[in-house]
Protein backbone atom coordinates (compact mmCIF):
# COMPACT_ATOMS: atom_id res chain seq x y z
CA UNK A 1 15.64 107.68 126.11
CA UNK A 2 17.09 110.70 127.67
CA UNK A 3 20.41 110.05 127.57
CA UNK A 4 20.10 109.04 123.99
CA UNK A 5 18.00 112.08 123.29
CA UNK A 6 20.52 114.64 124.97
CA UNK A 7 23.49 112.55 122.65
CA UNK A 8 21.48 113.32 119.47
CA UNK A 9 21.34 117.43 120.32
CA UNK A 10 24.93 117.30 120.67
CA UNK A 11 25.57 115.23 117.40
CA UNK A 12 23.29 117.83 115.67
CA UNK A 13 24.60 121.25 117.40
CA UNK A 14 28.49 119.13 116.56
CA UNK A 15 27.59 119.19 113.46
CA UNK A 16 25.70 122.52 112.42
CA UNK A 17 26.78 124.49 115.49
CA UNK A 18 23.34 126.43 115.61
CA UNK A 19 20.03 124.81 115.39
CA UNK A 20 16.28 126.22 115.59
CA UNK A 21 14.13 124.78 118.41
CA UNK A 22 11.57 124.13 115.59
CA UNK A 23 14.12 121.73 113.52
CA UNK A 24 15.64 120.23 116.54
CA UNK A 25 11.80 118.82 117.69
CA UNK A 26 11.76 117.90 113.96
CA UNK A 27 14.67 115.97 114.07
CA UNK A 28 14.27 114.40 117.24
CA UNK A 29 10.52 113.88 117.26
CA UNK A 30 9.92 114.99 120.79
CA UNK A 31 7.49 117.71 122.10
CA UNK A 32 8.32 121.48 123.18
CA UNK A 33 8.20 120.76 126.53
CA UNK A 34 10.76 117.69 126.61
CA UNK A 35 13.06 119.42 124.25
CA UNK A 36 12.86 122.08 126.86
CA UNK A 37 13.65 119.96 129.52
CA UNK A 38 16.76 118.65 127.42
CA UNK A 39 17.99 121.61 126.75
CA UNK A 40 17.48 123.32 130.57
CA UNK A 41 19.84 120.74 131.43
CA UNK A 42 22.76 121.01 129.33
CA UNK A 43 22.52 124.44 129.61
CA UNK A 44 23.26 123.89 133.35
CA UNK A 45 26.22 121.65 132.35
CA UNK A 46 27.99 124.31 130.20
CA UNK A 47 27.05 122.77 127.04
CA UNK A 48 25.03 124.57 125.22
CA UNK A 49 23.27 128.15 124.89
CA UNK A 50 19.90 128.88 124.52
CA UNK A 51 18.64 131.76 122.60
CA UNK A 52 14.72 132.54 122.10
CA UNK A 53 13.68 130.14 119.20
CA UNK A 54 16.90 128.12 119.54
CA UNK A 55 19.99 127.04 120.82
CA UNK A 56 23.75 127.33 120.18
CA UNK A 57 26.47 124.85 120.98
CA UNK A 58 28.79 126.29 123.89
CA UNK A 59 31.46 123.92 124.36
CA UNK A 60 34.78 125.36 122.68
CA UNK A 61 37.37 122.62 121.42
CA UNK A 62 39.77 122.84 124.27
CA UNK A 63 36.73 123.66 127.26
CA UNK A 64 36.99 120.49 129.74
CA UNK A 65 33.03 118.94 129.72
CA UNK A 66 31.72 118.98 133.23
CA UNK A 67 31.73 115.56 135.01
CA UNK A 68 28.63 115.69 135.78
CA UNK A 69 27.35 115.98 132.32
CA UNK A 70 29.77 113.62 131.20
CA UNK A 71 29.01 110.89 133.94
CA UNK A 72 25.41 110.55 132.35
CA UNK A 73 26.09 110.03 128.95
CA UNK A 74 27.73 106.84 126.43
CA UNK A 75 26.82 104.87 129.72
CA UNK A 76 26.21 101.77 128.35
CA UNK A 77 29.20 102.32 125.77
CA UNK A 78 31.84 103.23 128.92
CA UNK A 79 30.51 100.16 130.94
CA UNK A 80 31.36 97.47 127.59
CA UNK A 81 34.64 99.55 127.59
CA UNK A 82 35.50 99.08 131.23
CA UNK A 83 34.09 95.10 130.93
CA UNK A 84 36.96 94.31 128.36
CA UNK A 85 39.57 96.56 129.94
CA UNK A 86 39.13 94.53 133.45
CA UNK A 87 40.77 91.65 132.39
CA UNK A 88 44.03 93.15 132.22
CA UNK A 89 43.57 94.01 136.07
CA UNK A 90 44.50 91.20 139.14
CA UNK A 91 45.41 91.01 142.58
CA UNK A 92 48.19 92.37 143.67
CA UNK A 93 49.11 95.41 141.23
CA UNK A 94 50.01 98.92 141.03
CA UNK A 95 47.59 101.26 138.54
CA UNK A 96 47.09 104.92 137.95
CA UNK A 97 43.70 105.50 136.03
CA UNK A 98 42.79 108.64 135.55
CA UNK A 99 39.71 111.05 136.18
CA UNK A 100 37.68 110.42 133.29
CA UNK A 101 33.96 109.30 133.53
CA UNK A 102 35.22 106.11 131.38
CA UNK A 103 37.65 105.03 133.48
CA UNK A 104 35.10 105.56 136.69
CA UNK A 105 33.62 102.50 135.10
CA UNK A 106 36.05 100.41 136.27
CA UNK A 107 35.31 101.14 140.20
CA UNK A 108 33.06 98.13 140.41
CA UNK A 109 35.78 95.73 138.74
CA UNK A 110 38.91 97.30 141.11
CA UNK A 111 36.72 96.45 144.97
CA UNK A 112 36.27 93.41 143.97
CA UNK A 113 40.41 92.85 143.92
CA UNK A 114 42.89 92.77 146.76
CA UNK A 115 45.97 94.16 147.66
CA UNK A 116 45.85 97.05 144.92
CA UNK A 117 47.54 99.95 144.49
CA UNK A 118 45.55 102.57 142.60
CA UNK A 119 47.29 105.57 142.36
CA UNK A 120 44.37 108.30 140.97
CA UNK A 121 43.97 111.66 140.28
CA UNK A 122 39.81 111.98 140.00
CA UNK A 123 38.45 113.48 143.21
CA UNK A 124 35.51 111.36 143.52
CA UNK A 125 37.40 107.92 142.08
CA UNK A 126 40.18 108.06 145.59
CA UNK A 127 37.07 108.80 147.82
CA UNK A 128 34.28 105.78 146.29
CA UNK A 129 37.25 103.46 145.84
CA UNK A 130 38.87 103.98 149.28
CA UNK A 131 35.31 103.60 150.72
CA UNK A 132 35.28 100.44 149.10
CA UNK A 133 38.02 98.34 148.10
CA UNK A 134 39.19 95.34 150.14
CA UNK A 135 41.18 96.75 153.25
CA UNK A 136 44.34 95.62 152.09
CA UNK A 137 44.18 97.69 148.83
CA UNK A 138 45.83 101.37 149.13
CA UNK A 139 44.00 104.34 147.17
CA UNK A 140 47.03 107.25 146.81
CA UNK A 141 45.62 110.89 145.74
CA UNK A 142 48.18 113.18 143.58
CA UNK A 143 48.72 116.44 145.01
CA UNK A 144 47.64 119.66 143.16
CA UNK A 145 45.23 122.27 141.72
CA UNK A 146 42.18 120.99 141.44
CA UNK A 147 40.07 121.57 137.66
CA UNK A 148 36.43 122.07 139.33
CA UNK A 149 34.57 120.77 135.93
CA UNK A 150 36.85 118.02 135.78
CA UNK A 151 37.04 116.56 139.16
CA UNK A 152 40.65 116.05 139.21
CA UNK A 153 44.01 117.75 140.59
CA UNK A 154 47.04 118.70 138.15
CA UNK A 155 50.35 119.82 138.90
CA UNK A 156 53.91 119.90 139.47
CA UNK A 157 53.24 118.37 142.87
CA UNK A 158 51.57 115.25 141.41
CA UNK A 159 54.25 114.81 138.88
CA UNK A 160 57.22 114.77 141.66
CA UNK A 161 55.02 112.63 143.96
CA UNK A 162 54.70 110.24 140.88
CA UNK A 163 58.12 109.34 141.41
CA UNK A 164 57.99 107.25 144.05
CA UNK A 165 55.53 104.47 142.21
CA UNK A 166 56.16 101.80 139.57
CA UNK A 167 53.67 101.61 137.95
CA UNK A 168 52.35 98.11 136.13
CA UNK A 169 49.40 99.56 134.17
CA UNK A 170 48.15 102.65 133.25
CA UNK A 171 44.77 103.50 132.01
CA UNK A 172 43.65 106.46 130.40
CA UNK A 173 40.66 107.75 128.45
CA UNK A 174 41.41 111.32 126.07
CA UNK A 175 39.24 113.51 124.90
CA UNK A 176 40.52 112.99 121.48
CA UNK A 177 42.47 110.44 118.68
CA UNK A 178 43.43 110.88 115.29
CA UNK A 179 45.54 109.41 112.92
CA UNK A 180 48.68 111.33 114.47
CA UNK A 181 48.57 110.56 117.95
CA UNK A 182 45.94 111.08 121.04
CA UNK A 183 45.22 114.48 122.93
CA UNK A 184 43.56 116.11 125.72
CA UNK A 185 41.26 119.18 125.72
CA UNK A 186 43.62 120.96 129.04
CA UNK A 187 47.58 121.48 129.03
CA UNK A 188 48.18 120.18 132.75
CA UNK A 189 46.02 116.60 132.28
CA UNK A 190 48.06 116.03 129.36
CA UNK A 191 50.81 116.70 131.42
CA UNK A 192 49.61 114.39 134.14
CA UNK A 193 49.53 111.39 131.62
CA UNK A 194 52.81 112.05 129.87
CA UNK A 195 54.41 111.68 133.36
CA UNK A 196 52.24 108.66 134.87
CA UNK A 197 53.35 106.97 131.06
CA UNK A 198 56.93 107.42 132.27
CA UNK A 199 56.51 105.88 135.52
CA UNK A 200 54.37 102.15 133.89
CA UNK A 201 55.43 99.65 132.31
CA UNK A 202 52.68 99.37 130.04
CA UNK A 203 49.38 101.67 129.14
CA UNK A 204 45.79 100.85 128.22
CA UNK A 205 43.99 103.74 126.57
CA UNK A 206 39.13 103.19 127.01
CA UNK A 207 37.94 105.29 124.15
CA UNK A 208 34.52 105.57 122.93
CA UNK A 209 33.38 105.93 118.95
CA UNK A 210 32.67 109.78 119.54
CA UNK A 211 36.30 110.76 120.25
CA UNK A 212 37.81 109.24 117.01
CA UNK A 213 39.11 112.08 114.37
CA UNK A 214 38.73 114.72 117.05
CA UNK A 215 41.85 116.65 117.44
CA UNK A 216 42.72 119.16 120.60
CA UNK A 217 45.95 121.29 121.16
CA UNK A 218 47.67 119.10 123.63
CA UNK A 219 48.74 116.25 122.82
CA UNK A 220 50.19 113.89 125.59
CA UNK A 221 50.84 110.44 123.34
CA UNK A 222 51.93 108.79 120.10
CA UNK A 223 50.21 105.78 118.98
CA UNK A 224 53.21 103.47 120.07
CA UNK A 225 52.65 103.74 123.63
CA UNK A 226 49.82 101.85 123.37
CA UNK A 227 49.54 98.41 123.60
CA UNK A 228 45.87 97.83 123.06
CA UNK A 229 43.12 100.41 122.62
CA UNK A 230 39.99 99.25 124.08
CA UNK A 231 36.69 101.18 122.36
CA UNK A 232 32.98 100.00 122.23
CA UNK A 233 33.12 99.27 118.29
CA UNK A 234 35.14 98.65 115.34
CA UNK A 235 36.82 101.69 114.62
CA UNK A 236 37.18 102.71 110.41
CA UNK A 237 39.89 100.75 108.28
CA UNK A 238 42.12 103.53 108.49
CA UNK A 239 42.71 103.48 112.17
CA UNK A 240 42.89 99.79 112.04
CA UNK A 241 45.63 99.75 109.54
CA UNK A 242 47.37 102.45 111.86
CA UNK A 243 47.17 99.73 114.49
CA UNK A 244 48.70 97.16 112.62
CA UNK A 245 51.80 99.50 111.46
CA UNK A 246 52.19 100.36 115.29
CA UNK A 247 51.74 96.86 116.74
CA UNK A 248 48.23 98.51 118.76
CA UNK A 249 45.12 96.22 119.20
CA UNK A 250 41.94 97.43 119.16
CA UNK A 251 39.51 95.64 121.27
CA UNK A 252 35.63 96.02 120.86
């Protein structure tokens, strides 16, 4: 129930921005102390604010969530996501996935494979998959400035060093989609992705329900370079209609 609970602050402080500890116990039928304990710890994440007799939502529209924080919530919606986007993996090919505590799903699916390629540029991904995919699977790290909240290195370096891969399949999450295309919360991730799109011959975007009609200032892709977009339900008739226009398939 935690994770749900800590989901439903951040729907409410979404929502109204600014929220009295009173109503938020009201609204999610808990006691002082574990609504304290809920709130302590998104505090520590960067989330949120708390102010005596309340609490204020922190996270701006372009701030990059911390992993951590984002690592322990939607779990059971990022592992459905990563079930259905497995089957477009096998033996034998070349993938960039990015840093993103979706894609980090996939680890599990990707040790189990041999002779893979996995180009990355998550911190922790290239260190738990090089520990343990098959040994005749290569992990390659991009080169760059590394985002601390994020877990992941940008940069000019990782673009040139992208250069020297084909890639077969690329797999992204974003921190945003809308009707007119999808976007990412920091300028050099969304650089990152335009680039790795250049360099694969096809891409595969894992999206949960809570980053539908969210819109940030960078964004890296139209709908048309996506193939299929793989989310955890059936996303609202306008989207799907988008799809259809686009030749995109949702999966769920």
């Amino acid at each position: 129930m935690t994770e749900s609970r800590k989901e439903q602050i951040l729907t409410l402080l979404k929502k109204y921005k600014k929220l009295d500890n009173s109503e938020l116990q009201k609204q999610l039928f808990c006691s002082p102390s574990t609504l304290r304990r809920e709130l302590v710890a998104l505090e520590k994440d960067g989330i949120i604010r708390r102010y005596r007799g309340g609490v204020v939502l922190e996270v701006e529209r372009n701030h990059v969530i911390s992993t951590n924080y984002r690592e322990n919530v939607m779990v059971q919606e990022k592992e459905k996501i990563a079930e259905i986007a497995s089957t477009f993996i096998g033996p034998g090919m070349s993938l960039f996935i990015d840093s993103s505590s979706t894609v980090k799903q996939l680890l599990p699916y990707l040790v189990k494979l041999s002779n893979l390629v996995v180009i990355t540029n998550g911190l922790k991904i290239a260190y738990e998959l090089s520990q343990a995919c098959t040994e005749d699977s290569k992990v390659f790290m991009l080169a760059g400035e590394v985002i601390k909240d994020a877990e992941s290195v940008v940069g000019d370096y990782g673009n040139s060093f992208l250069d020297l891969f084909q890639i077969d399949l690329c797999i992204f999450s974003s921190t945003g989609i809308d009707l007119s295309g999808i976007y990412e919360a920091n300028f050099a991730q969304a650089l990152v992705k335009k680039k790795v799109m250049s360099r694969g011959d096809k891409s595969l975007l894992l999206v949960d329900y809570t980053k539908f009609d969210k819109k940030h200032a960078y964004k890296f892709s139209d709908w048309t370079s996506f193939e299929y977009i793989v989310t955890d339900q059936q996303p609202a008739d306008d989207y799907l209609q988008l799809a259809l226009k686009h030749d995109t398939e949702f999966l769920y």
